[in-house]
C-alpha atoms as a PDB file:
ATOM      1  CA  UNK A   1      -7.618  40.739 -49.863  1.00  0.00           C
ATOM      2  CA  UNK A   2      -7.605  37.168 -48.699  1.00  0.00           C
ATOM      3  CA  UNK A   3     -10.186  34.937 -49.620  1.00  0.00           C
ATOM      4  CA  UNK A   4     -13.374  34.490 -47.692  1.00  0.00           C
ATOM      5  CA  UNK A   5     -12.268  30.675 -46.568  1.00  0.00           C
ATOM      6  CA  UNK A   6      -8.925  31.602 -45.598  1.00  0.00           C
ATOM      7  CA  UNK A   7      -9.455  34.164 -43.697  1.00  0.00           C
ATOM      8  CA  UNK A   8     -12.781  32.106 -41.559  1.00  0.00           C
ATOM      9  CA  UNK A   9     -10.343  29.073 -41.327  1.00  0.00           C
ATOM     10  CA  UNK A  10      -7.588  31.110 -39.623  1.00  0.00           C
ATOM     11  CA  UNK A  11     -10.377  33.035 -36.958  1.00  0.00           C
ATOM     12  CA  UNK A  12     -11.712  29.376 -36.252  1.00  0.00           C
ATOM     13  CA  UNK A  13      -8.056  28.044 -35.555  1.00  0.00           C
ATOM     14  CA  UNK A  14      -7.869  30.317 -33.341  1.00  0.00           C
ATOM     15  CA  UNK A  15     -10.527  29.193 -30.854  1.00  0.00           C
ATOM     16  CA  UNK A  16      -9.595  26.755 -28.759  1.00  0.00           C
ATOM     17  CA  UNK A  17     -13.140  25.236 -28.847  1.00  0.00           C
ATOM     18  CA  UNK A  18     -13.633  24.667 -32.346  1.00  0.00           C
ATOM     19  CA  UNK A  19     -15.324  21.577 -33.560  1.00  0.00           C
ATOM     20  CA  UNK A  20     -12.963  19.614 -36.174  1.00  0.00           C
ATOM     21  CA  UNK A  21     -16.006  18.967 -38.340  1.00  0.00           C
ATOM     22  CA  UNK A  22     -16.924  22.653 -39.092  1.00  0.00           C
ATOM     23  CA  UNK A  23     -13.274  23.846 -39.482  1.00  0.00           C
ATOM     24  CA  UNK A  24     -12.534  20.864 -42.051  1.00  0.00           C
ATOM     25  CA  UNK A  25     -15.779  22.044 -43.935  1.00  0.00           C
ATOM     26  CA  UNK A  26     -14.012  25.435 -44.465  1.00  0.00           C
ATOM     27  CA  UNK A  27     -10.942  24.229 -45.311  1.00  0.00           C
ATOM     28  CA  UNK A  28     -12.557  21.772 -47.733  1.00  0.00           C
ATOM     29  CA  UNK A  29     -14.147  24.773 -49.520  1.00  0.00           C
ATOM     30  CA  UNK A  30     -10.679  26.003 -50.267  1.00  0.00           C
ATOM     31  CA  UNK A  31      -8.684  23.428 -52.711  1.00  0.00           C
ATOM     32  CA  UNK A  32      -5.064  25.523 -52.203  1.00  0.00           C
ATOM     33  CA  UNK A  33      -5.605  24.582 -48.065  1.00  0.00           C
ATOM     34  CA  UNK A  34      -6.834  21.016 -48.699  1.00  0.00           C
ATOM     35  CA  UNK A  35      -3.920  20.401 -50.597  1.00  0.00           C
ATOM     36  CA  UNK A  36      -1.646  22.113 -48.338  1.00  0.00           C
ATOM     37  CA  UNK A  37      -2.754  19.640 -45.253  1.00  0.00           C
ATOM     38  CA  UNK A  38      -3.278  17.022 -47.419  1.00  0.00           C
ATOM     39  CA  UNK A  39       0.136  16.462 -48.645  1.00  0.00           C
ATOM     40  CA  UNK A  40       1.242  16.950 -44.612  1.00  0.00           C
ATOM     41  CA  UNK A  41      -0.800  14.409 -43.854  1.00  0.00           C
ATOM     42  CA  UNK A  42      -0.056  11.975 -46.871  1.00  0.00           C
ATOM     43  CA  UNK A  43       3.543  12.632 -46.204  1.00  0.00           C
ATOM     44  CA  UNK A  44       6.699  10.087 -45.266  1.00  0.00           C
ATOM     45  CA  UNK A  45       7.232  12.041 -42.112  1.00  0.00           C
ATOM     46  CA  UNK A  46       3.502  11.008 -40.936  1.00  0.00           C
ATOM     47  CA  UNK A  47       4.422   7.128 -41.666  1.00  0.00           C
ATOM     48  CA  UNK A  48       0.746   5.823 -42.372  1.00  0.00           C
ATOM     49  CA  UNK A  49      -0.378   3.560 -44.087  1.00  0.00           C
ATOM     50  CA  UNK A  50      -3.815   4.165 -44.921  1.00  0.00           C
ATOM     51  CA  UNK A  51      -3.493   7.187 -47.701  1.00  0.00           C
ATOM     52  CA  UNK A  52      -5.425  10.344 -46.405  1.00  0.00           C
ATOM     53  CA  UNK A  53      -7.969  12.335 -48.595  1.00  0.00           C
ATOM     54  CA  UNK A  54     -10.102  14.534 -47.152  1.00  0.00           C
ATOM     55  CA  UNK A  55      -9.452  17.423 -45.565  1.00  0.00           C
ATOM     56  CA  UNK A  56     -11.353  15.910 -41.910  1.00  0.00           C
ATOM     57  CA  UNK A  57      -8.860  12.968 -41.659  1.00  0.00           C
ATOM     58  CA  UNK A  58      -6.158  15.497 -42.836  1.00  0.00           C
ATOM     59  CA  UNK A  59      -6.906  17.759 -39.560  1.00  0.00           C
ATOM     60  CA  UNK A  60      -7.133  14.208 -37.660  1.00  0.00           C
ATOM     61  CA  UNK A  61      -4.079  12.939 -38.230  1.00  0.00           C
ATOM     62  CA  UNK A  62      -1.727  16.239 -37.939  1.00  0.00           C
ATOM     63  CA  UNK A  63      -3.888  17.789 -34.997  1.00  0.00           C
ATOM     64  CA  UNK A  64      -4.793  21.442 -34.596  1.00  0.00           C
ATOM     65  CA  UNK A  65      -1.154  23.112 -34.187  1.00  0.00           C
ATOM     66  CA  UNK A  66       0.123  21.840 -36.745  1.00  0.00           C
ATOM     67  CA  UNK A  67      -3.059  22.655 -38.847  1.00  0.00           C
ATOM     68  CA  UNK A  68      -3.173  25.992 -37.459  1.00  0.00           C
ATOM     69  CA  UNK A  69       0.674  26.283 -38.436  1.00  0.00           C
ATOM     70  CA  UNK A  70       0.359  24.938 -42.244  1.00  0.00           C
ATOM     71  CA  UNK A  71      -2.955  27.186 -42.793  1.00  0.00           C
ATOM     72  CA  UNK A  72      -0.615  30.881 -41.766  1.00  0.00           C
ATOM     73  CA  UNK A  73       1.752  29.899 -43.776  1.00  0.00           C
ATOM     74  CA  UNK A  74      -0.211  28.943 -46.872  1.00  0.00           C
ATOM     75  CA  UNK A  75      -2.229  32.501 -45.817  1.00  0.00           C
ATOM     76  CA  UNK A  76       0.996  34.260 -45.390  1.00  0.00           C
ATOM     77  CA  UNK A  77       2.830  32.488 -48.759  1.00  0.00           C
ATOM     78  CA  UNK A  78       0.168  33.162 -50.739  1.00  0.00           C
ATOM     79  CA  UNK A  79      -0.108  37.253 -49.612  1.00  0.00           C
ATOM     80  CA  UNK A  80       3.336  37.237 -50.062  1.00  0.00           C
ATOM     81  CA  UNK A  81       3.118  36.093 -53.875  1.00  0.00           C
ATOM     82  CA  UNK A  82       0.067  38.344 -54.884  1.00  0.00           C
ATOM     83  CA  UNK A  83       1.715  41.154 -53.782  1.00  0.00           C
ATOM     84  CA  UNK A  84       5.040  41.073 -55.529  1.00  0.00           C
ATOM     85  CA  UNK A  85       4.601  42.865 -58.990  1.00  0.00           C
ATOM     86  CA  UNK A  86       5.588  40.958 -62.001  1.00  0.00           C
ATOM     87  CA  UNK A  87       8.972  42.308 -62.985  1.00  0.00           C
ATOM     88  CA  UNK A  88      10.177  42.082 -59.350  1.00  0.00           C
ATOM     89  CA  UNK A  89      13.274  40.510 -59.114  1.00  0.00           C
ATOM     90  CA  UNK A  90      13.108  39.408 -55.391  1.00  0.00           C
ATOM     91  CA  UNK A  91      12.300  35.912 -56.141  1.00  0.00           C
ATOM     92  CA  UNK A  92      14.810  33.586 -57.373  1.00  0.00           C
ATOM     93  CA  UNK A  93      14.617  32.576 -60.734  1.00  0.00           C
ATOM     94  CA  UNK A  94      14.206  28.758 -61.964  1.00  0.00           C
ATOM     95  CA  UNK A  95      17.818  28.854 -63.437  1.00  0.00           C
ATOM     96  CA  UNK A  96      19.529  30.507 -60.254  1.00  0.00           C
ATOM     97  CA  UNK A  97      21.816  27.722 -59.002  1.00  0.00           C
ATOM     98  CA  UNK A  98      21.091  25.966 -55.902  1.00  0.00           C
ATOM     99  CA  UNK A  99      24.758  26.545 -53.591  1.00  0.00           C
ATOM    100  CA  UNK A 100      25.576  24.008 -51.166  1.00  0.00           C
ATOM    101  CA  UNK A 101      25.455  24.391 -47.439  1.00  0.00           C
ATOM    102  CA  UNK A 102      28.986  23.238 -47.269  1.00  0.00           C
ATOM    103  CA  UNK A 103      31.901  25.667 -47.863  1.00  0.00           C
ATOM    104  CA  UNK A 104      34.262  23.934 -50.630  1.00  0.00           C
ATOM    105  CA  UNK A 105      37.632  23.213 -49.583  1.00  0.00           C
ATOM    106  CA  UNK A 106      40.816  23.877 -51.893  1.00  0.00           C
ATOM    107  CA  UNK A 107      43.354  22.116 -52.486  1.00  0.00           C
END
């Protein structure tokens, strides 16, 4: 079942007349989606320089698609995880070695 503010944030994104202020309340209510936009936000690839850290300046500064993008797939990651049983074997483990992209050429 996904949780209350999940599932409200995900029907508000998809109104095209939502008002930022009510959807970043809901979000705020849910730390795992705060963090989620906040580390978008905060990130390199967003080049500020004024450190975000709320959930309102978060929406701000990556603007509703890409909001309405991050929030599935925290939804969809975190379904995803609940729902594998704990002897599945599905996900990688820590110690499975990372292989590189690039085929390795013999000599």
């Amino acid at each position: 079942m996904l949780p209350a503010a999940r599932a409200r944030a995900l029907s508000m994104l998809q109104n095209e007349h939502v008002y930022l202020s009510d959807l970043a309340e809901v979000i705020a209510a849910d730390p795992g989606l705060t963090m989620v936009l906040l580390r978008a936000a905060n990130s390199a690839q967003s080049a500020s320089r004024r450190r975000i850290d709320s959930a309102r300046d978060a929406l701000i500064r990556l603007g509703l698609t890409a909001a309405k993008r991050m929030v599935a797939a925290a939804i969809v990651g975190t379904r995803s995880s609940t729902s594998t049983s704990a002897g599945s074997t599905s996900t990688p483990s820590a110690r499975t070695p990372l292989r590189s992209p690039w085929p390795r050429r013999r000599a």
